[in-house]
N, C-alpha and C. Protein backbone atom coordinates (compact mmCIF):
# COMPACT_ATOMS: atom_id res chain seq x y z
N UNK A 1 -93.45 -76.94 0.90
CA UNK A 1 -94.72 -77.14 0.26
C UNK A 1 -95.44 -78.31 0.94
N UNK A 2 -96.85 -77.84 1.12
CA UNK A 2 -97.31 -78.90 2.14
C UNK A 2 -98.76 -79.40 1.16
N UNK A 3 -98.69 -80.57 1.36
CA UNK A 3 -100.04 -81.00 0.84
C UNK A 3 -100.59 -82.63 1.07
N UNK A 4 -101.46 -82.99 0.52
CA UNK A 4 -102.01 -84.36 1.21
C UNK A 4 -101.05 -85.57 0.60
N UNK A 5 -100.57 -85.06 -0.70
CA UNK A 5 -99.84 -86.46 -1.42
C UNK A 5 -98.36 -86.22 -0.78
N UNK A 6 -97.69 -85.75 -0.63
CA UNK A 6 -96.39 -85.58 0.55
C UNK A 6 -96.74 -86.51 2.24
N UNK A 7 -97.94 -85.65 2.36
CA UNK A 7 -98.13 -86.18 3.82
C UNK A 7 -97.99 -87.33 4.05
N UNK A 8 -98.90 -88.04 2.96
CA UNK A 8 -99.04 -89.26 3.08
C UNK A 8 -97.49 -90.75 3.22
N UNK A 9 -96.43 -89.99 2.57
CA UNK A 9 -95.12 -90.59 3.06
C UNK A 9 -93.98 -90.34 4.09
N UNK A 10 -94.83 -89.27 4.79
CA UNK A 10 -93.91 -88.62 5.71
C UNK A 10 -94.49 -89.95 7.17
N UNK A 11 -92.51 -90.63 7.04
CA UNK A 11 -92.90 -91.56 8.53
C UNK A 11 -92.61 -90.80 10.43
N UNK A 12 -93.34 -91.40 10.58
CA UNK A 12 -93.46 -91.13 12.05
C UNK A 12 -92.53 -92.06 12.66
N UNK A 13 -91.95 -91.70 13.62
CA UNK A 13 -90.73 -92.93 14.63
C UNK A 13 -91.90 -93.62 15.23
N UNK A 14 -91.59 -94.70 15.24
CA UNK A 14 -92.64 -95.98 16.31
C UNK A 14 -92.24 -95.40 17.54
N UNK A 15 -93.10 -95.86 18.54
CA UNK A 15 -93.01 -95.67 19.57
C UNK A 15 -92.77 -96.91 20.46
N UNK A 16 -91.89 -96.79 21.76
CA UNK A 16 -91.48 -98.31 22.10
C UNK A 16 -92.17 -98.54 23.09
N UNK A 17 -92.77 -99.72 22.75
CA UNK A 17 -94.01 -100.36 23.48
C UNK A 17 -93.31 -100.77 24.83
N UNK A 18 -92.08 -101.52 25.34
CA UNK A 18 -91.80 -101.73 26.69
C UNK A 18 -91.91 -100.82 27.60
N UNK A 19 -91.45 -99.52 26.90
CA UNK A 19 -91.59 -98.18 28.26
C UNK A 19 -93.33 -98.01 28.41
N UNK A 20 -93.80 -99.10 28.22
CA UNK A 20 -95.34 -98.29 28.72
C UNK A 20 -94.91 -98.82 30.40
N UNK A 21 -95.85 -98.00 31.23
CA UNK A 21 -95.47 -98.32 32.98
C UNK A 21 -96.18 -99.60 32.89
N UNK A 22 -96.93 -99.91 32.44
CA UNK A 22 -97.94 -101.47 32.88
C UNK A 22 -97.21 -102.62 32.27
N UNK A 23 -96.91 -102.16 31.07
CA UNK A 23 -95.87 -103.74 30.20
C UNK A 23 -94.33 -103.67 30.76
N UNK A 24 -94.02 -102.60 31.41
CA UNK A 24 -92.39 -102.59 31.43
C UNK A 24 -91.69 -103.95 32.61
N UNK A 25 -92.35 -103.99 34.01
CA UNK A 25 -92.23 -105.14 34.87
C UNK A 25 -92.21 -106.29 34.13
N UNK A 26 -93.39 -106.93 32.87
CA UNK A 26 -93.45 -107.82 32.54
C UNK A 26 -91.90 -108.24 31.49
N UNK A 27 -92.20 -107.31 30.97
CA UNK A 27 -90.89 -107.69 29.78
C UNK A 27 -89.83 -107.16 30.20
N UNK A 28 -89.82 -107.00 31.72
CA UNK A 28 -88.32 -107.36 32.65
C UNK A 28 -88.42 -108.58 32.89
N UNK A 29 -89.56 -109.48 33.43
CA UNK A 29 -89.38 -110.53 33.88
C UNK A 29 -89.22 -111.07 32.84
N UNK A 30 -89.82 -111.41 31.24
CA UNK A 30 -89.31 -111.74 30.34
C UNK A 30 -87.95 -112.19 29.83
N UNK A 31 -87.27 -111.01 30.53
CA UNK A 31 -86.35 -110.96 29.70
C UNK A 31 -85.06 -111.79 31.01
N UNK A 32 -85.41 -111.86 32.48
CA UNK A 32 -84.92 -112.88 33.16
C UNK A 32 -85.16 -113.66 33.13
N UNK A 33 -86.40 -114.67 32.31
CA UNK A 33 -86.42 -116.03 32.53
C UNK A 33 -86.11 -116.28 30.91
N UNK A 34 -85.83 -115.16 30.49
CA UNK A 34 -85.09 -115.50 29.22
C UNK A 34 -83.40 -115.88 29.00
N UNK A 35 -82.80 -114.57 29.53
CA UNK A 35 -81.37 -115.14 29.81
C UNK A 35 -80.90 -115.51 30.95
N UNK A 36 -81.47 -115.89 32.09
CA UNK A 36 -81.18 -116.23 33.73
C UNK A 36 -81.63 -117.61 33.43
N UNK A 37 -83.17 -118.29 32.57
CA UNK A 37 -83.06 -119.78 32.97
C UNK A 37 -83.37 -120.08 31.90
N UNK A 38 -84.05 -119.69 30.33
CA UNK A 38 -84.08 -120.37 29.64
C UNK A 38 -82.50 -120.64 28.68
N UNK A 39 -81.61 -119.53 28.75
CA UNK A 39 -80.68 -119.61 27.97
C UNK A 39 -79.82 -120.74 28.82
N UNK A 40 -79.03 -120.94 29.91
CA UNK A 40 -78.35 -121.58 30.29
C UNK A 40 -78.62 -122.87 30.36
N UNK A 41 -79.94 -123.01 30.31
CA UNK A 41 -80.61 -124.41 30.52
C UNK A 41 -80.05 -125.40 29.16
N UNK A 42 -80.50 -124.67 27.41
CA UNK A 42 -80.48 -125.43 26.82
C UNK A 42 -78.68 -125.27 26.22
């Protein structure tokens, strides 16, 4: 049974923002000056 008051709680999966092609390089490098120099540092 389909109708507008159902619809309205039916969730959708997020979608993951790193696999976009333009953000993915960045939040690689992110994620090396995250555990390559900020973690060891402190």
């Amino acid at each position: 049974m389909q109708d507008s008051f159902t619809r309205c709680f039916k969730s959708n999966p997020p979608e993951p923002w790193n696999w976009n092609v333009y953000l993915f390089p960045l939040w690689c490098l992110g994620v090396v000056v995250r555990y390559g120099i900020l973690f060891p540092v402190s």
